[in-house]
PDB file of N, CA and C in Angstrom:
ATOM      1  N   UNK A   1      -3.463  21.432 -25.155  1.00  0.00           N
ATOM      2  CA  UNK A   1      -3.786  20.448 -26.176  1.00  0.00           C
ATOM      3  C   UNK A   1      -3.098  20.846 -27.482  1.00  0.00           C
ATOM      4  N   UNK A   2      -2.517  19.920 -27.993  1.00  0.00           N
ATOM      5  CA  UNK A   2      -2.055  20.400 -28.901  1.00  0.00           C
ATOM      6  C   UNK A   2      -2.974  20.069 -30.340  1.00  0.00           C
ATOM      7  N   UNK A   3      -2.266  21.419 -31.244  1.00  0.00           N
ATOM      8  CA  UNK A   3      -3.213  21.159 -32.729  1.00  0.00           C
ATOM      9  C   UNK A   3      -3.305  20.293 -33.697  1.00  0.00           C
ATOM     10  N   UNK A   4      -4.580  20.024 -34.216  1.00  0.00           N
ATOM     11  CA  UNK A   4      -4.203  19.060 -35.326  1.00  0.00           C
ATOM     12  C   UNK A   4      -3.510  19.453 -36.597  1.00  0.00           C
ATOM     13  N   UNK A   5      -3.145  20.657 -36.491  1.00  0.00           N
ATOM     14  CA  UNK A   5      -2.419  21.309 -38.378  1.00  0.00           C
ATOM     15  C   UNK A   5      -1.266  20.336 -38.147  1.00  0.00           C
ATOM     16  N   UNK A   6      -0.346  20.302 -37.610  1.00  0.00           N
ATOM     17  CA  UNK A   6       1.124  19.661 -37.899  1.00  0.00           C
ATOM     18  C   UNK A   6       1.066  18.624 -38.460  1.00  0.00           C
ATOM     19  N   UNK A   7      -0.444  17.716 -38.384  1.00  0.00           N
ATOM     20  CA  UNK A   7      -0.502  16.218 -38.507  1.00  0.00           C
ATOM     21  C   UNK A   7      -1.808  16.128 -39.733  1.00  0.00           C
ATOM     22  N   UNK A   8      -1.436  17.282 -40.776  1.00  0.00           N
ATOM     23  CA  UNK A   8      -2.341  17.530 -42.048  1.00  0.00           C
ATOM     24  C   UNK A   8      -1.709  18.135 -42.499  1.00  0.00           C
ATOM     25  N   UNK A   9      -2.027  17.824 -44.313  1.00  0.00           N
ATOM     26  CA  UNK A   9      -1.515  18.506 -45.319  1.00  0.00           C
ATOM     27  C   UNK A   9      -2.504  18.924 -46.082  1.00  0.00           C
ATOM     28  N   UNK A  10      -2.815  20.398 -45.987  1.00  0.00           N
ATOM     29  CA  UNK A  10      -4.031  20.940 -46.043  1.00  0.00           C
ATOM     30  C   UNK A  10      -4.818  20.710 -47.526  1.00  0.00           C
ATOM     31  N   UNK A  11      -3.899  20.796 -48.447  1.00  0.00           N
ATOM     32  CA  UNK A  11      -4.172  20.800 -49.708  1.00  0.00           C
ATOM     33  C   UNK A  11      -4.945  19.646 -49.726  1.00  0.00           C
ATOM     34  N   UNK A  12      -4.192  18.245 -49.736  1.00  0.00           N
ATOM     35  CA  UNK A  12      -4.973  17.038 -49.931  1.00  0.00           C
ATOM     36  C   UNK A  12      -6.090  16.697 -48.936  1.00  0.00           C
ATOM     37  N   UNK A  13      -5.761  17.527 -48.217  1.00  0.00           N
ATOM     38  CA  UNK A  13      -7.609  17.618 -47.059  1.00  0.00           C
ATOM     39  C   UNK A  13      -8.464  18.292 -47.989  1.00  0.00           C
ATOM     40  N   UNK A  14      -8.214  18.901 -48.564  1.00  0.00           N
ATOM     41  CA  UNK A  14      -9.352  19.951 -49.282  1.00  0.00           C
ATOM     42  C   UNK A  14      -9.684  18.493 -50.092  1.00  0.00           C
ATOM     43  N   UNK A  15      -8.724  18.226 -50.635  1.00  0.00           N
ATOM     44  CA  UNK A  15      -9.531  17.211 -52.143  1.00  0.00           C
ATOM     45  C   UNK A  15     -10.446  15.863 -51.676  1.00  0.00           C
ATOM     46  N   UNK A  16     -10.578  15.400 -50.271  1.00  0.00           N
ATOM     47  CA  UNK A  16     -11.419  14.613 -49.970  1.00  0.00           C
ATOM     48  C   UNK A  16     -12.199  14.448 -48.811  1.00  0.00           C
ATOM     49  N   UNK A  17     -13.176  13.752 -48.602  1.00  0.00           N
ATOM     50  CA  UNK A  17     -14.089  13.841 -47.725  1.00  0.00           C
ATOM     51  C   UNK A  17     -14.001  13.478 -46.533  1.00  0.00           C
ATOM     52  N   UNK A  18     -13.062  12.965 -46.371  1.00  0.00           N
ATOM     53  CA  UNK A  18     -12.532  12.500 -44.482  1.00  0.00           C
ATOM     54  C   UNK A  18     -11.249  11.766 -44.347  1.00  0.00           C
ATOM     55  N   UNK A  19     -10.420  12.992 -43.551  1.00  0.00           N
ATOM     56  CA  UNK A  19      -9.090  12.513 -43.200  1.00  0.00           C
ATOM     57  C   UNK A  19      -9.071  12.103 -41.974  1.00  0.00           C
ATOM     58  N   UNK A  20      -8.741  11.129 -41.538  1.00  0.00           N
ATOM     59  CA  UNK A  20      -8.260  10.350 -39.974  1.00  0.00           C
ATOM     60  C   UNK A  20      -7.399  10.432 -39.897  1.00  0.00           C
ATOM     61  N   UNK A  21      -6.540  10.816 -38.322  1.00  0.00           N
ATOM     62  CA  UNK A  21      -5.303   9.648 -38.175  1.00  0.00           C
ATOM     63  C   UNK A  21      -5.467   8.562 -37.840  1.00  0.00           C
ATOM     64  N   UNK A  22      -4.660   7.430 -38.165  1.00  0.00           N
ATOM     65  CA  UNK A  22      -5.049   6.284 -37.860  1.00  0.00           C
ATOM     66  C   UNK A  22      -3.651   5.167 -37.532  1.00  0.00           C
ATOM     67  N   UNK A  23      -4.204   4.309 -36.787  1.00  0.00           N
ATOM     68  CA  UNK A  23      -3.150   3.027 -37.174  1.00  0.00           C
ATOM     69  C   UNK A  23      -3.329   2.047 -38.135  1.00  0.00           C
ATOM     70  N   UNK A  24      -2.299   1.457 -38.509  1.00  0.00           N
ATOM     71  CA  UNK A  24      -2.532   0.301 -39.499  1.00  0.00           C
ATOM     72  C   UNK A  24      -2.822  -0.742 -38.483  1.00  0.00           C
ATOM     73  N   UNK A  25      -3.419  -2.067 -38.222  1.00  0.00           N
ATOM     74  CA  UNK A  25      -3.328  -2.633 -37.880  1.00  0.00           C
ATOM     75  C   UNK A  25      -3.245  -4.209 -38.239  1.00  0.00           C
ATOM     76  N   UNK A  26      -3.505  -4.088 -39.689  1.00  0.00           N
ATOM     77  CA  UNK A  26      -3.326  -5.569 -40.518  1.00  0.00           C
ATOM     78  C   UNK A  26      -3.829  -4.925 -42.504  1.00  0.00           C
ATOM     79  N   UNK A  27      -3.516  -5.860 -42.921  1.00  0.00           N
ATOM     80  CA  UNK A  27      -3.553  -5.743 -44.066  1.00  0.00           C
ATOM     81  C   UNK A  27      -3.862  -6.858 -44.568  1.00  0.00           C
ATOM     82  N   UNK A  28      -4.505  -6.782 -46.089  1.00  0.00           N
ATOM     83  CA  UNK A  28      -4.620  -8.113 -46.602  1.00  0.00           C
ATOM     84  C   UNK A  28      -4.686  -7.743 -48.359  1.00  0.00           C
ATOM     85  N   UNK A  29      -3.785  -8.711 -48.813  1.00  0.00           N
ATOM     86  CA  UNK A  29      -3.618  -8.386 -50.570  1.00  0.00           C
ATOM     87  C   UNK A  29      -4.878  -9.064 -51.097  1.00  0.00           C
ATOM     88  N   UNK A  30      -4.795  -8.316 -52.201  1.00  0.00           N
ATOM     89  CA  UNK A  30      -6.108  -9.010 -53.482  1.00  0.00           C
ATOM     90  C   UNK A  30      -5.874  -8.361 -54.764  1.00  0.00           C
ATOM     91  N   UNK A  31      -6.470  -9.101 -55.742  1.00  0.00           N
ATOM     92  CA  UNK A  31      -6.345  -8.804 -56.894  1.00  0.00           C
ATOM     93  C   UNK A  31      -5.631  -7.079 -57.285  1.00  0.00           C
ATOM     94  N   UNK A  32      -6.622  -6.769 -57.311  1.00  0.00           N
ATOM     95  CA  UNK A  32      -6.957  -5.215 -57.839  1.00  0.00           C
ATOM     96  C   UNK A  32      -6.655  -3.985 -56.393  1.00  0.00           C
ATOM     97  N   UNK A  33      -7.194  -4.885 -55.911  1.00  0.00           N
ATOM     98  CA  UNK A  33      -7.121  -3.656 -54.401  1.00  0.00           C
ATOM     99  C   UNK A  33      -6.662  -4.358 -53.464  1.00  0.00           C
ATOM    100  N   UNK A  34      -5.412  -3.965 -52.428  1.00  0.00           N
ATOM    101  CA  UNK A  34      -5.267  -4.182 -51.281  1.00  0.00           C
ATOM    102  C   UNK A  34      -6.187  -3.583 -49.996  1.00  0.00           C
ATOM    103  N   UNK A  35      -6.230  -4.471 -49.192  1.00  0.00           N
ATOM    104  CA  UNK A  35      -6.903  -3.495 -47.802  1.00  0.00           C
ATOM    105  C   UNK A  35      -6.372  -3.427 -46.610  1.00  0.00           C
ATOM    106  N   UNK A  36      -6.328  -2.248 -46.364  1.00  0.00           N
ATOM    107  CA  UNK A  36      -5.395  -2.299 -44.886  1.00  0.00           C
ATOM    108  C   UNK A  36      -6.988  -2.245 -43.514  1.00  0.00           C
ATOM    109  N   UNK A  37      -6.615  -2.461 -42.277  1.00  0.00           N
ATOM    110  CA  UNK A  37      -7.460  -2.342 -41.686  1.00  0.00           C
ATOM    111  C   UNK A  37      -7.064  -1.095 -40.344  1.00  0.00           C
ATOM    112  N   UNK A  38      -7.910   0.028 -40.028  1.00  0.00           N
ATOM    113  CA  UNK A  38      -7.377   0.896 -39.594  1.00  0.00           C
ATOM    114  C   UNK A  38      -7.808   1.655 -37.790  1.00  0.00           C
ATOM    115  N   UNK A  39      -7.113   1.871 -37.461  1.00  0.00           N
ATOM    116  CA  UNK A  39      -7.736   1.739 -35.955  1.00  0.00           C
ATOM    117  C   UNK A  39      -7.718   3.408 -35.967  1.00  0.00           C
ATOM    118  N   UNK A  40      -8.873   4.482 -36.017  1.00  0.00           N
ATOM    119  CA  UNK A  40      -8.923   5.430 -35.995  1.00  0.00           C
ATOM    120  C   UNK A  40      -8.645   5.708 -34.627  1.00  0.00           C
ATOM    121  N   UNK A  41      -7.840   6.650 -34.572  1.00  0.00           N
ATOM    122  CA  UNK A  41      -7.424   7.753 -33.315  1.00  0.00           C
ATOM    123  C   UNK A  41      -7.798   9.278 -33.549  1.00  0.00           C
ATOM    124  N   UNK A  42      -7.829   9.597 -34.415  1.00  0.00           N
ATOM    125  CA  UNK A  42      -8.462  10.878 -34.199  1.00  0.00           C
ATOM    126  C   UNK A  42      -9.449  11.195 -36.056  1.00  0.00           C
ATOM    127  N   UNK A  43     -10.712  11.513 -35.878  1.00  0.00           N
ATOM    128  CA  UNK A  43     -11.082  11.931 -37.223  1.00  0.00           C
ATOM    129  C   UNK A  43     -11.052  13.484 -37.482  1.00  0.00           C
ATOM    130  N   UNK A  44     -10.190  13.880 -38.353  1.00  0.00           N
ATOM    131  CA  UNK A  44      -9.599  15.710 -38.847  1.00  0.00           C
ATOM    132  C   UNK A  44     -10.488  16.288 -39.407  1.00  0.00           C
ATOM    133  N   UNK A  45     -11.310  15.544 -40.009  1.00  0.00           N
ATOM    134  CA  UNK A  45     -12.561  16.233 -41.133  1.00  0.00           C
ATOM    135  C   UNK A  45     -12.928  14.926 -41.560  1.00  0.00           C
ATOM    136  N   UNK A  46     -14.485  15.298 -41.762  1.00  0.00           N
ATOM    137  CA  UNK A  46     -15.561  14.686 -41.712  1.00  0.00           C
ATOM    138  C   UNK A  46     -16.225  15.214 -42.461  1.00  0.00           C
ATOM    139  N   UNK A  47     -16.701  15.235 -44.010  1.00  0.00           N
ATOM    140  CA  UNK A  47     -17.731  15.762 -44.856  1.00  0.00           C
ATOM    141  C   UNK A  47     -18.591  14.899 -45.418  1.00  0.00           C
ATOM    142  N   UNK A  48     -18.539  13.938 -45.003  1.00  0.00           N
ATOM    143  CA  UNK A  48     -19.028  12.428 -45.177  1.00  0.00           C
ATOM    144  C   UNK A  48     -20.643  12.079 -45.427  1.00  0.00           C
ATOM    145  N   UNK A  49     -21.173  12.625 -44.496  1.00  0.00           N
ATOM    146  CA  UNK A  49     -21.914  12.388 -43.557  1.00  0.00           C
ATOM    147  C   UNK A  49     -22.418  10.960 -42.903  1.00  0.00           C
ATOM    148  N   UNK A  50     -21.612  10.239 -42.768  1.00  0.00           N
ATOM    149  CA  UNK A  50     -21.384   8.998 -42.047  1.00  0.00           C
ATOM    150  C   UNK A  50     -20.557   9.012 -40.821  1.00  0.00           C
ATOM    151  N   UNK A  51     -20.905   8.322 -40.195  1.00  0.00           N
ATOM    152  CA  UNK A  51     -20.625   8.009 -38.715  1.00  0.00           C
ATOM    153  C   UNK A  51     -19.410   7.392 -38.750  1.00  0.00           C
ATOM    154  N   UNK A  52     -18.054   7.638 -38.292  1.00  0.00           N
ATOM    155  CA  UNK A  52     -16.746   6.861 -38.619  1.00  0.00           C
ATOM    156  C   UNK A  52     -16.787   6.026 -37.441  1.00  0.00           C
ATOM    157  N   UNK A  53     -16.845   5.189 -37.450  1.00  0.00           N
ATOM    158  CA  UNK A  53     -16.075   4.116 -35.705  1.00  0.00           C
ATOM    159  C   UNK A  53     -14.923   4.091 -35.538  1.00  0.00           C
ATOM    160  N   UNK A  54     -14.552   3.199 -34.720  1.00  0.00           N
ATOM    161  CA  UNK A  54     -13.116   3.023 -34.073  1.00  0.00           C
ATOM    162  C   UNK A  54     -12.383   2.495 -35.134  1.00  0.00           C
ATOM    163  N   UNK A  55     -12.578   1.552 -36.346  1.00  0.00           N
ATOM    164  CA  UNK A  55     -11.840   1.036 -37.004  1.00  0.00           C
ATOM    165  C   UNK A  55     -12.571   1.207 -39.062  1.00  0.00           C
ATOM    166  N   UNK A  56     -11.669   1.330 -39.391  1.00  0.00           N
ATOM    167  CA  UNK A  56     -12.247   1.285 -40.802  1.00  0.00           C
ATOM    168  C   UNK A  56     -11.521   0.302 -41.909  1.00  0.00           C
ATOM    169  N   UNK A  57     -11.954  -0.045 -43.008  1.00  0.00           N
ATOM    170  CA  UNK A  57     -11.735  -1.001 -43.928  1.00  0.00           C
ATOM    171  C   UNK A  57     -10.745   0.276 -45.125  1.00  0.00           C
ATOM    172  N   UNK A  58      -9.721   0.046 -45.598  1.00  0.00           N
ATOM    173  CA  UNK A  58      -9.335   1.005 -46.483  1.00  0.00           C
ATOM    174  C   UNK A  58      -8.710   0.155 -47.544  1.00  0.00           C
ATOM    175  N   UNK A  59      -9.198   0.823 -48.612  1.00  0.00           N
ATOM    176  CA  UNK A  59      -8.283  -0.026 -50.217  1.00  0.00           C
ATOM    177  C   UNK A  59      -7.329   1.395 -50.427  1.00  0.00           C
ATOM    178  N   UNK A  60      -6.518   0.027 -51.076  1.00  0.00           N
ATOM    179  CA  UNK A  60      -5.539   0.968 -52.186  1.00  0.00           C
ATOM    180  C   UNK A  60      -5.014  -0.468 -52.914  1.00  0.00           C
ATOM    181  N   UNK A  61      -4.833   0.683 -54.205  1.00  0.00           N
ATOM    182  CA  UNK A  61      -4.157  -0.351 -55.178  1.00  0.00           C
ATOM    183  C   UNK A  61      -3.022  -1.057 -54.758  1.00  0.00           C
ATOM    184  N   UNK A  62      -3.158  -2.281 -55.620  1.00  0.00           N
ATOM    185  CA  UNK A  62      -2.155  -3.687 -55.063  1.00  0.00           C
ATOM    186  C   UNK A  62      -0.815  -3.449 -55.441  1.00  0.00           C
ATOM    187  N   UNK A  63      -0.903  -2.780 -56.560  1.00  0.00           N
ATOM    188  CA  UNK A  63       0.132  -2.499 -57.506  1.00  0.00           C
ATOM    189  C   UNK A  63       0.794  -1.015 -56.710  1.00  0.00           C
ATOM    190  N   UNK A  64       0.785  -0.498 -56.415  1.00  0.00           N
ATOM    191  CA  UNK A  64       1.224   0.227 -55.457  1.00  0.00           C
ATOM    192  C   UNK A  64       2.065   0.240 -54.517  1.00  0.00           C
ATOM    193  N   UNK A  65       3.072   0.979 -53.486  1.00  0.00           N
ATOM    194  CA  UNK A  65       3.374   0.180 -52.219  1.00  0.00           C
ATOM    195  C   UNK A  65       2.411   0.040 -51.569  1.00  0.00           C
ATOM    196  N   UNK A  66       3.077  -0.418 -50.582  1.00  0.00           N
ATOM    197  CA  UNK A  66       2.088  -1.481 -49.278  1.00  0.00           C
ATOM    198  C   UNK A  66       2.031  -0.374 -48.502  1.00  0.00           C
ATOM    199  N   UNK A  67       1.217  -0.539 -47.342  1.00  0.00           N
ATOM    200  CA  UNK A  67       1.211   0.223 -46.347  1.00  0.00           C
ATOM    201  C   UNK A  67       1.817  -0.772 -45.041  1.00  0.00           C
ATOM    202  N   UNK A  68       2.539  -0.205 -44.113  1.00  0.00           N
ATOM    203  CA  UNK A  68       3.113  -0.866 -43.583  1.00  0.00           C
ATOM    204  C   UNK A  68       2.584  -0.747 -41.825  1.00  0.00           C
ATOM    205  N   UNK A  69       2.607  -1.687 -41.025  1.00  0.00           N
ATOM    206  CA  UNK A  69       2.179  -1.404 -39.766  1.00  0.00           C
ATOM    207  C   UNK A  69       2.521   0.112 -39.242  1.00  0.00           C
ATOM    208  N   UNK A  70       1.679   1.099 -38.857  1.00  0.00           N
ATOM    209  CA  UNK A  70       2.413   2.084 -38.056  1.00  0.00           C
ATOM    210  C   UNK A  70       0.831   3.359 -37.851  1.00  0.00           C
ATOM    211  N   UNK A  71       1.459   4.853 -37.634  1.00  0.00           N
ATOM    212  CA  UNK A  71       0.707   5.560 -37.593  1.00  0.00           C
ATOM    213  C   UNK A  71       0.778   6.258 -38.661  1.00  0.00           C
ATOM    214  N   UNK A  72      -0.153   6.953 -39.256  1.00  0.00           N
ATOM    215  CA  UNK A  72      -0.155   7.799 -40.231  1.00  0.00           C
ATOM    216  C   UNK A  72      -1.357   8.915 -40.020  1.00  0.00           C
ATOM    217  N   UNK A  73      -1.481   9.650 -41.105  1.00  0.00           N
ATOM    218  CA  UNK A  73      -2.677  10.559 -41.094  1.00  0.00           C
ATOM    219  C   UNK A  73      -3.215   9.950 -42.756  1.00  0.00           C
ATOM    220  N   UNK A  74      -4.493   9.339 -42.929  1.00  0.00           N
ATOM    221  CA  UNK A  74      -5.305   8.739 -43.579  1.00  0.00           C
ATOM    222  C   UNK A  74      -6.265  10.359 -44.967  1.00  0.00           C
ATOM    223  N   UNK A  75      -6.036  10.361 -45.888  1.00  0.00           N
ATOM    224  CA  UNK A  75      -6.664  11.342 -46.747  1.00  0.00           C
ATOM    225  C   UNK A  75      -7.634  10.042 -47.720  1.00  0.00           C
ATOM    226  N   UNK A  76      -8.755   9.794 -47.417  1.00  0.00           N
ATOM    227  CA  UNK A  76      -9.993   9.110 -47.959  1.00  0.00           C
ATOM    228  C   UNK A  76     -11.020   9.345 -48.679  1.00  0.00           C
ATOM    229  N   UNK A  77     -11.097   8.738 -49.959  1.00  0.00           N
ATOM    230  CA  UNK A  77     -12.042   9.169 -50.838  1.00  0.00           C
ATOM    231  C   UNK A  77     -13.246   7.852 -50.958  1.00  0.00           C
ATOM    232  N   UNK A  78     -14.378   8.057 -51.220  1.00  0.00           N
ATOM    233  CA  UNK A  78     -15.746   6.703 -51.413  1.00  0.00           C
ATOM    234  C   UNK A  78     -14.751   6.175 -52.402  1.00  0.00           C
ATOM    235  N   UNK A  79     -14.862   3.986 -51.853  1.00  0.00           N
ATOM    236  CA  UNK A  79     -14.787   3.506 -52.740  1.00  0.00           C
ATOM    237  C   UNK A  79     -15.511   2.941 -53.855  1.00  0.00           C
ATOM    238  N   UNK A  80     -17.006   3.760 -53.808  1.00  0.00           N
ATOM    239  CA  UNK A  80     -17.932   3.101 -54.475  1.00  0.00           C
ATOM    240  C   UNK A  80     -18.767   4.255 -54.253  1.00  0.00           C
ATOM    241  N   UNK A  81     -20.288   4.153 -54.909  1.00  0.00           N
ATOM    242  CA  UNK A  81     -21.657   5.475 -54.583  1.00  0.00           C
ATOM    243  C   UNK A  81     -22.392   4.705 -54.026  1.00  0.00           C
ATOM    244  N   UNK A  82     -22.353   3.560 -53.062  1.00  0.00           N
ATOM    245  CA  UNK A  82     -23.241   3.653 -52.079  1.00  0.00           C
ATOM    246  C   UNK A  82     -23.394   4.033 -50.824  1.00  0.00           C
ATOM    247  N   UNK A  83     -24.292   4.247 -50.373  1.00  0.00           N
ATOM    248  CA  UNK A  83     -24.501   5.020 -48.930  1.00  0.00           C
ATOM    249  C   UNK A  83     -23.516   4.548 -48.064  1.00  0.00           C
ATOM    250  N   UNK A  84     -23.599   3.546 -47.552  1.00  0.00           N
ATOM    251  CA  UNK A  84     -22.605   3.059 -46.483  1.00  0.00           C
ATOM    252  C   UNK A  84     -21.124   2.720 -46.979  1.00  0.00           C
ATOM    253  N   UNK A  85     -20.425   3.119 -48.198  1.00  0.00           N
ATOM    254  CA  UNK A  85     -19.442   2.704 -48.767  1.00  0.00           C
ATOM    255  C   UNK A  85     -18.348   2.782 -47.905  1.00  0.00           C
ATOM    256  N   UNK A  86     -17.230   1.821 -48.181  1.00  0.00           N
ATOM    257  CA  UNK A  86     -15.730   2.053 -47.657  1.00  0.00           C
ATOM    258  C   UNK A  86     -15.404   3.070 -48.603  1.00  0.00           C
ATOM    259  N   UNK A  87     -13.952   2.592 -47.373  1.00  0.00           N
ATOM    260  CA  UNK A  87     -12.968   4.020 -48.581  1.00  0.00           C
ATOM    261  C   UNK A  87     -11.863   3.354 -49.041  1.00  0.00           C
ATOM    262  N   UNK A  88     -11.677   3.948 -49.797  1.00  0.00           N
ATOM    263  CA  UNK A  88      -9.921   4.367 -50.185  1.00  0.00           C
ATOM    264  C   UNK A  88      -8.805   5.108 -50.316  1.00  0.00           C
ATOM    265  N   UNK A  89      -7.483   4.986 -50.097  1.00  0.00           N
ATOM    266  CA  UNK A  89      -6.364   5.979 -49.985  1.00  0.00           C
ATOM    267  C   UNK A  89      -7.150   6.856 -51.399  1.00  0.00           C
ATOM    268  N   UNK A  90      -6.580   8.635 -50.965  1.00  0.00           N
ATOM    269  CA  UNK A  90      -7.006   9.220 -52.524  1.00  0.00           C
ATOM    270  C   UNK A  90      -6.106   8.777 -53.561  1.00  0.00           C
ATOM    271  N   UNK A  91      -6.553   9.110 -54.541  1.00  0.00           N
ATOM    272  CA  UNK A  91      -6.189   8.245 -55.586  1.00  0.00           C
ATOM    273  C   UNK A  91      -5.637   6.994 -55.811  1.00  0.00           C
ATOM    274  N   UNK A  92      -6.180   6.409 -54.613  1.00  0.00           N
ATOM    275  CA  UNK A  92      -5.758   4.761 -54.928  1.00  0.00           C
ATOM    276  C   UNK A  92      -4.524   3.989 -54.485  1.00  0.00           C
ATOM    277  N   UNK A  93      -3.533   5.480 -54.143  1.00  0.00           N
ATOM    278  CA  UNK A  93      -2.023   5.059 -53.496  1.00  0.00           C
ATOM    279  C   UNK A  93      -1.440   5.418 -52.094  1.00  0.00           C
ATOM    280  N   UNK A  94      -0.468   5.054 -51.878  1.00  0.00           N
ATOM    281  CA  UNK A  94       0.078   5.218 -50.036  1.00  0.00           C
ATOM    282  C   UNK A  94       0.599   6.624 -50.369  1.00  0.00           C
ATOM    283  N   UNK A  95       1.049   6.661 -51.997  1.00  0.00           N
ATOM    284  CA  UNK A  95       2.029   8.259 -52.215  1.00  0.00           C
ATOM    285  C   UNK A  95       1.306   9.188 -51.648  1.00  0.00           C
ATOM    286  N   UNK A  96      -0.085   9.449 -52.482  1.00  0.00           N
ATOM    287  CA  UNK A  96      -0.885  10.299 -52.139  1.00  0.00           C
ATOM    288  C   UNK A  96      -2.321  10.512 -51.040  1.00  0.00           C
ATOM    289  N   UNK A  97      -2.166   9.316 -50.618  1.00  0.00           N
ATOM    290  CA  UNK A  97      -3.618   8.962 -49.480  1.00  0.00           C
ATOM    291  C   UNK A  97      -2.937   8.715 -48.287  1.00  0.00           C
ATOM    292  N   UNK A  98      -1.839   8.662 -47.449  1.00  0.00           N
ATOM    293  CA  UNK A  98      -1.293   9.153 -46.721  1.00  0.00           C
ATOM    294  C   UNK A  98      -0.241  10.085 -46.020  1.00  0.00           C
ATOM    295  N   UNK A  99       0.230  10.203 -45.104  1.00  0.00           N
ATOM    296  CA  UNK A  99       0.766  11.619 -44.845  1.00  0.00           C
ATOM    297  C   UNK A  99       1.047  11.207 -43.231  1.00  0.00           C
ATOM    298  N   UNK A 100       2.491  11.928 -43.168  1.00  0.00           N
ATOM    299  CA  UNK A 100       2.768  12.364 -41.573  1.00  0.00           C
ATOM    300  C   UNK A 100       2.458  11.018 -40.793  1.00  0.00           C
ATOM    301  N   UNK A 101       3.947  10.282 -41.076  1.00  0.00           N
ATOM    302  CA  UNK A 101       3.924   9.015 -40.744  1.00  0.00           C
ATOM    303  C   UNK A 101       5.170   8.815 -39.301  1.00  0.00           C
ATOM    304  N   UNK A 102       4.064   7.952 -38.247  1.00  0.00           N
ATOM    305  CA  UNK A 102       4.767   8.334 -37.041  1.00  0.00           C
ATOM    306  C   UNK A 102       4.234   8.049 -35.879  1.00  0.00           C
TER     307      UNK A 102
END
């Protein structure tokens, strides 16, 4: 089996609460925040304490690039303080909230 390090960048794992890999599987623009929609394949860390499913809702800013159909490794921060909250790329962008695209 092979490891999950190759497909993480450890640093920006440290700075948030649950990295996935994931697929993109659609997207949709809006004002302030774009959302991509994400078909988890593997979850790397989990400090969450929420239950991840097969698919998740993710923002990032509009103003930003896009995220584009494919695979990536997902670095996710709460988009909000409620319990069941979505997420978002960290800090809001594809620069820094994803990784190891492939």
């Amino acid at each position: 089996m092979e490891s999950p390090a190759p497909l993480l960048d450890a640093a920006r794992a440290d700075e948030v609460q649950l990295v996935v890999r994931g697929r993109v599987i659609g997207t949709s623009p809006a004002d302030k925040y774009a959302w991509a929609r994400v078909r988890v394949i593997s979850v790397l860390k989990n400090a969450s304490g929420q239950t991840i499913g097969d698919e998740l809702q993710v923002a990032y800013y509009s103003w930003t690039p896009a995220l584009s159909e494919g695979e990536y490794t997902f670095y996710l921060e709460p988009y909000n303080d409620t319990p069941d909250h979505p997420w978002k790329l960290l800090g809001g962008s594809v620069e820094r909230g994803v990784s190891h695209q492939g």
